[in-house]
C-alpha atoms as a PDB file:
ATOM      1  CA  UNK A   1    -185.277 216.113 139.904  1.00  0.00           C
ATOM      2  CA  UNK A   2    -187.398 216.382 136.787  1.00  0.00           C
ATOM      3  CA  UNK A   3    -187.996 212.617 135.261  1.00  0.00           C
ATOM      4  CA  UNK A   4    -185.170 212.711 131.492  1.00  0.00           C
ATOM      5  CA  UNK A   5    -187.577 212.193 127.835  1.00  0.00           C
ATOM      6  CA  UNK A   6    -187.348 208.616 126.122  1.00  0.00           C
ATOM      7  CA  UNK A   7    -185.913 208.714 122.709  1.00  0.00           C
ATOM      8  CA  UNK A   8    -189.231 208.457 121.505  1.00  0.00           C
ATOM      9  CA  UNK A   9    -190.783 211.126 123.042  1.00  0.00           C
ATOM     10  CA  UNK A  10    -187.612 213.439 122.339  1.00  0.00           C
ATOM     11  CA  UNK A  11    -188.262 212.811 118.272  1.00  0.00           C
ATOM     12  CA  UNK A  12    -192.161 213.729 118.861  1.00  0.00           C
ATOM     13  CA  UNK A  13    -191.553 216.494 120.466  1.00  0.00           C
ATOM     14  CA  UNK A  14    -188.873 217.742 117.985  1.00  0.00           C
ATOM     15  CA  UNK A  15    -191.616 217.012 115.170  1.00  0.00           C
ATOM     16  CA  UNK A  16    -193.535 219.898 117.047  1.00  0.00           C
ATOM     17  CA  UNK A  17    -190.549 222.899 117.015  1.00  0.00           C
ATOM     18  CA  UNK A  18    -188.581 222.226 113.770  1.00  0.00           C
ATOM     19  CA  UNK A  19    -186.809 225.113 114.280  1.00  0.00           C
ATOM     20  CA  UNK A  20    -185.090 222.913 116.635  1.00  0.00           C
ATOM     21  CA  UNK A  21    -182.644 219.737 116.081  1.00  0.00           C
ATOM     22  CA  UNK A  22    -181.149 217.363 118.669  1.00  0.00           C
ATOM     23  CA  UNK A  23    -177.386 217.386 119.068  1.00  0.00           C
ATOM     24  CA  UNK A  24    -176.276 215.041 122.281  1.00  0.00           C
ATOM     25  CA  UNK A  25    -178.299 215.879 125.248  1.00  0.00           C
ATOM     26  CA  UNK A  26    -179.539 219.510 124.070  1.00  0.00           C
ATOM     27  CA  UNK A  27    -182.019 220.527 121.775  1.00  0.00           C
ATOM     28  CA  UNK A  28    -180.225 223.203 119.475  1.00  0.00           C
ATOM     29  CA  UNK A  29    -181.583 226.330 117.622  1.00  0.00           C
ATOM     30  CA  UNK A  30    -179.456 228.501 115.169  1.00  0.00           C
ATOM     31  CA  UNK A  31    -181.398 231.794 113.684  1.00  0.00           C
ATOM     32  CA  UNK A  32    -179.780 234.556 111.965  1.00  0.00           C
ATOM     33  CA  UNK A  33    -181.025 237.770 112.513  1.00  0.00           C
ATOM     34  CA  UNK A  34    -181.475 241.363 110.777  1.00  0.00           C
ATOM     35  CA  UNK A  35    -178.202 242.662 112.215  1.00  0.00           C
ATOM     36  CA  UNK A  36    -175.952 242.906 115.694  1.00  0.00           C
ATOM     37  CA  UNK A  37    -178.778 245.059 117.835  1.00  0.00           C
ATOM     38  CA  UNK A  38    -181.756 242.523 116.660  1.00  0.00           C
ATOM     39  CA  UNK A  39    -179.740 239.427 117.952  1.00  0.00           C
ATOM     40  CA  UNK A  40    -178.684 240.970 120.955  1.00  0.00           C
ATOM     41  CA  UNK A  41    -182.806 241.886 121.453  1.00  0.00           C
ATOM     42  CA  UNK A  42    -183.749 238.684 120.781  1.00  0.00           C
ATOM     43  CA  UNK A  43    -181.247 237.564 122.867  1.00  0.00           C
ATOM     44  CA  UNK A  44    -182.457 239.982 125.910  1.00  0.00           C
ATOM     45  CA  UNK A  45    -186.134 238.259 125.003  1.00  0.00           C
ATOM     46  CA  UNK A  46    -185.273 235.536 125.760  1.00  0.00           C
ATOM     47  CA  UNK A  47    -182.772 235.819 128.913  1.00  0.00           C
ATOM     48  CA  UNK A  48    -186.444 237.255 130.955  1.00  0.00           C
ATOM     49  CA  UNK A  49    -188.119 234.157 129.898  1.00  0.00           C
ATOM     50  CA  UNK A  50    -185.233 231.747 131.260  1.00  0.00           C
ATOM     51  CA  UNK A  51    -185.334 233.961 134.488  1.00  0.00           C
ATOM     52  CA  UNK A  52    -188.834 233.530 134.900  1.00  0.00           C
ATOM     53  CA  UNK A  53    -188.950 230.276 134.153  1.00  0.00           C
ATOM     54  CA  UNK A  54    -185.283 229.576 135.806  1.00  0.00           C
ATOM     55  CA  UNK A  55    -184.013 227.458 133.300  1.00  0.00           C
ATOM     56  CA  UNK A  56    -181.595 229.145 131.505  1.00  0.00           C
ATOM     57  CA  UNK A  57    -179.993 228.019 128.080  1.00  0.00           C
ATOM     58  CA  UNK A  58    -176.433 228.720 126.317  1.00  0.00           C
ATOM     59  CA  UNK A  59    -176.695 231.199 124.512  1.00  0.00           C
ATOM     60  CA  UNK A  60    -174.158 232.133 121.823  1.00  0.00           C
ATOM     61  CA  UNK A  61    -173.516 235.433 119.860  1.00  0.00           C
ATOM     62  CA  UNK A  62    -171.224 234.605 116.535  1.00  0.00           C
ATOM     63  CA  UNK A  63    -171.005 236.921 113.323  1.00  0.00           C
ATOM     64  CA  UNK A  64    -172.625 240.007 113.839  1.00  0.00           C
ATOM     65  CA  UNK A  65    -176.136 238.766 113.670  1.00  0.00           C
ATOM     66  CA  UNK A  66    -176.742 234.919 114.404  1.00  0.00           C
ATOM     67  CA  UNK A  67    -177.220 233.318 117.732  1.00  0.00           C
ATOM     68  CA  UNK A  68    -177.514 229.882 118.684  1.00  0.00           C
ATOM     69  CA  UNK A  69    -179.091 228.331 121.642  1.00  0.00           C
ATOM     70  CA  UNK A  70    -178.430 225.133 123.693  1.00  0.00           C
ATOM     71  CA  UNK A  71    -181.295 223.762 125.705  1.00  0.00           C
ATOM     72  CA  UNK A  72    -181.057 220.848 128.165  1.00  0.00           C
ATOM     73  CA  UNK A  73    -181.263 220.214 131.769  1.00  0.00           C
ATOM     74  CA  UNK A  74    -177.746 219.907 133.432  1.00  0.00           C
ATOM     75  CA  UNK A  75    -179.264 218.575 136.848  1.00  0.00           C
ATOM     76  CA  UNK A  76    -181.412 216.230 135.785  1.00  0.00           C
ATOM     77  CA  UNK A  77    -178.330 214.963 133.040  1.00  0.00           C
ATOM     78  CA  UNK A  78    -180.218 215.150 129.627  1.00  0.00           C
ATOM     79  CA  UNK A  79    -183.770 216.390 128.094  1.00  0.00           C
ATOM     80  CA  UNK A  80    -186.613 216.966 130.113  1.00  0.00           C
ATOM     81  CA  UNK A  81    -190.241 218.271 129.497  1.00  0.00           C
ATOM     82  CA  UNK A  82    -189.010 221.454 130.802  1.00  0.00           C
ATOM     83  CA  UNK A  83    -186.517 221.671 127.929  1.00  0.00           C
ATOM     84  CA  UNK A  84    -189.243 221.679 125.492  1.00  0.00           C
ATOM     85  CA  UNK A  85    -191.671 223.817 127.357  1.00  0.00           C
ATOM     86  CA  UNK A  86    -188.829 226.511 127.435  1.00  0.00           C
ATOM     87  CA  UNK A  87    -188.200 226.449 123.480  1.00  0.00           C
ATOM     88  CA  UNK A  88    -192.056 226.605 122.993  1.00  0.00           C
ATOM     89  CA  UNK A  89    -191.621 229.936 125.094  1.00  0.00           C
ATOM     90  CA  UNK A  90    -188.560 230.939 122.944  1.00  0.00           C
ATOM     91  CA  UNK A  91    -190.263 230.071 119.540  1.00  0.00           C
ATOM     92  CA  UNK A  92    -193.467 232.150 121.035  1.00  0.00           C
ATOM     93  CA  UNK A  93    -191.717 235.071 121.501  1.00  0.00           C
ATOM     94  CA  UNK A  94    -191.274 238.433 119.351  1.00  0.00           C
ATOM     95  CA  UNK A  95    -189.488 237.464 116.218  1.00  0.00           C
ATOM     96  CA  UNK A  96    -189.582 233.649 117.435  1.00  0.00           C
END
């Protein structure tokens, strides 16, 4: 089981991906996109990266063109390394 973040170390990694905010136990990202097929792309994007990396986040469609994600790791019962290392992946990709 991966070792959960400290408080502390949760805030300086957030200071790193301010696209992303802490709600609870996840790490939260809301973007708004051109239109229903480029959230559902960017969507797609990032589905392969949580397979490869097989840590998957909830993922949310809403409107016709915003998406939010939820990142945190259920087994381990809060944030983890591997939490951030997945939105760095996220905010790397195409449209990130």
């Amino acid at each position: 089981m991966a070792d959960l973040l400290k408080d502390s170390e949760i805030e300086e990694r957030l200071r790193e991906r301010p696209q992303w905010r802490r709600e609870g136990d996840a790490i939260v990202r809301d973007r708004e996109l051109e239109d229903f097929a480029a959230a559902i792309a960017w969507v797609n994007a990032i589905a392969d990266e949580a397979e490869r990396r097989n840590h998957h986040p909830d993922i949310r469609v809403h409107g016709w063109n915003k998406v939010r994600l939820d990142v945190t790791n259920h087994s381990a019962g809060g944030l983890t390394a591997a939490d951030f290392e997945l939105a760095a992946a996220i905010d790397a990709l195409p449209g990130g």
